[in-house]
Protein backbone atom coordinates (compact mmCIF):
# COMPACT_ATOMS: atom_id res chain seq x y z
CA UNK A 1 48.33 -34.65 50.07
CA UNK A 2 46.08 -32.49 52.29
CA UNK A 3 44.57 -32.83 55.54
CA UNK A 4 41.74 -31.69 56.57
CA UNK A 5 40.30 -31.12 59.92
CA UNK A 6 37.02 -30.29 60.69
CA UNK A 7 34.92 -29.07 63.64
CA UNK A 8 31.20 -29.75 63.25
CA UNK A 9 28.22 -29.51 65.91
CA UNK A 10 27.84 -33.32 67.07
CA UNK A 11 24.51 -33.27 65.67
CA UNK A 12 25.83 -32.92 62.13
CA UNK A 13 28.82 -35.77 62.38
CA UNK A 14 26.29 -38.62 60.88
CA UNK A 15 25.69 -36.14 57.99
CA UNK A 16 29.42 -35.37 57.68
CA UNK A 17 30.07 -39.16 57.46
CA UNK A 18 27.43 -39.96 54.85
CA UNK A 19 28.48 -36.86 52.48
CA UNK A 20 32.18 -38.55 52.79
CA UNK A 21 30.89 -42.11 52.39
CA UNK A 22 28.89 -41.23 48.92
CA UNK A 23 32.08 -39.48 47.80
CA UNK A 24 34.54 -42.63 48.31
CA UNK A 25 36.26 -41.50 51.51
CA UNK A 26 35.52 -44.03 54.17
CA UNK A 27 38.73 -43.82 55.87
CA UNK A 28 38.84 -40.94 58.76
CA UNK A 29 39.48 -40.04 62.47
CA UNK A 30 37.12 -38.66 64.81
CA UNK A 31 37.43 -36.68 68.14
CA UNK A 32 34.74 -35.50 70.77
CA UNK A 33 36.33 -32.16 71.63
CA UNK A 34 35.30 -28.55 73.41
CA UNK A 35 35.60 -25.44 72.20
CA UNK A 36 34.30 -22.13 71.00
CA UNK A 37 33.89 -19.60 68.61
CA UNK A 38 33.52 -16.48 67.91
CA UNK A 39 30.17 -16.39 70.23
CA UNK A 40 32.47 -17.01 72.90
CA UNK A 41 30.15 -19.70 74.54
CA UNK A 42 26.23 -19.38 74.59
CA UNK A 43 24.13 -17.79 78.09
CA UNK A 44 21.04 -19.94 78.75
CA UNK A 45 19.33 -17.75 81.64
CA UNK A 46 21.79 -17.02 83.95
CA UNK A 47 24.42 -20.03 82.97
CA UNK A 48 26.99 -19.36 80.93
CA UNK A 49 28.53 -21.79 78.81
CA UNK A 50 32.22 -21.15 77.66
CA UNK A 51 33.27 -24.25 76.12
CA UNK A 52 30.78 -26.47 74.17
CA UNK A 53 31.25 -29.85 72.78
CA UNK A 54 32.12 -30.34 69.16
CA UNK A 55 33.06 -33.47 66.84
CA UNK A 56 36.35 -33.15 64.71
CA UNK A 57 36.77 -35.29 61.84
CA UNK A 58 40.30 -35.44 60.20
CA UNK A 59 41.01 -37.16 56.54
CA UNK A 60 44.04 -37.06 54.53
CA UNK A 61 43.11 -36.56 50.73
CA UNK A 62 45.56 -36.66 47.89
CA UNK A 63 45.22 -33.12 46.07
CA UNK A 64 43.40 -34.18 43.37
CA UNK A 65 40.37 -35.18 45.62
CA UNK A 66 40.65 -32.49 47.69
CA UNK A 67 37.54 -30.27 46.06
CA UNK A 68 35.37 -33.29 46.51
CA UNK A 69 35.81 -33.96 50.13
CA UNK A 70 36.08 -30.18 51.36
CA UNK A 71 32.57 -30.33 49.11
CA UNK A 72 31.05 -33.44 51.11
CA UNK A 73 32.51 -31.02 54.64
CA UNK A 74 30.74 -27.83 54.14
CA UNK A 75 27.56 -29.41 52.73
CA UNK A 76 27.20 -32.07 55.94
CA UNK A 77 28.06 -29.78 58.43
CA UNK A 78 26.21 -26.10 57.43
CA UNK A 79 23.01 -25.33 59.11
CA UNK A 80 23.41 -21.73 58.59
CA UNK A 81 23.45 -21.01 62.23
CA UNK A 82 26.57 -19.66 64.08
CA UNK A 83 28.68 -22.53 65.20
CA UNK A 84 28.56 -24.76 62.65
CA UNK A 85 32.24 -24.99 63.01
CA UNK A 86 35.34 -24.47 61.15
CA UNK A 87 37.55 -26.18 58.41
CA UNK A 88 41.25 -26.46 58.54
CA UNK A 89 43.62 -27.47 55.68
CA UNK A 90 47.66 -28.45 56.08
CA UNK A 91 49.62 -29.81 53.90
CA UNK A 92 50.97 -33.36 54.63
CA UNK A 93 54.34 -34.04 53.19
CA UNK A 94 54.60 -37.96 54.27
CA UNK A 95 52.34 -40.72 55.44
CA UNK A 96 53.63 -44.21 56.48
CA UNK A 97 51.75 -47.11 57.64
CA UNK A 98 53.05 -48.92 61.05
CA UNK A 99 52.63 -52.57 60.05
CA UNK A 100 54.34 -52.46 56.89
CA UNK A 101 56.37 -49.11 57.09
CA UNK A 102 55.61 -48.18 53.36
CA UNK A 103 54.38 -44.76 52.68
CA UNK A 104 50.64 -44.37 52.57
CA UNK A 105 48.66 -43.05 50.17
């Protein structure tokens, strides 16, 4: 199993969701966090913004479905502009669900 976590412009979460949706994940977690890239922040006049607001999603896949959903993550989210965000992958070695303790997944 793999998880992936993704940081997407806020505008692009409803586009993330859908691209999951169509490919079968409808499970997920989502976060309003701040952050920044590589830009370090944006200027607009003289304000300077160091930290701008972001969406992360996070899914757990099993491997085999991994392509498909990293797929439905950089399609959604790309505008082609700088910050469109940032994908990362870890590998999950156990999942259990709290009402019934079994492993998940």
């Amino acid at each position: 199993m793999k998880m992936i976590r993704c940081v997407v412009r806020p505008e692009k979460e409803i586009d993330v969701v859908k691209n999951l949706e169509k490919s079968g994940f409808m499970a997920l977690t989502k976060m309003d966090v701040l952050g920044r890239g590589k830009q370090k922040g944006i200027r607009v006049g003289s304000a300077k913004y160091d930290e701008l607001a972001k969406t992360m999603l996070m899914l757990v896949v099993e491997d085999k479905d991994f392509p498909k959903a990293m797929e439905a993550f950089k399609t959604g989210a790309r505008t082609g502009n700088p910050g469109d965000g940032k994908i990362f992958v870890t590998e999950v070695e156990e999942a259990i669900t709290i009402r019934t303790r079994e492993k998940a997944l």
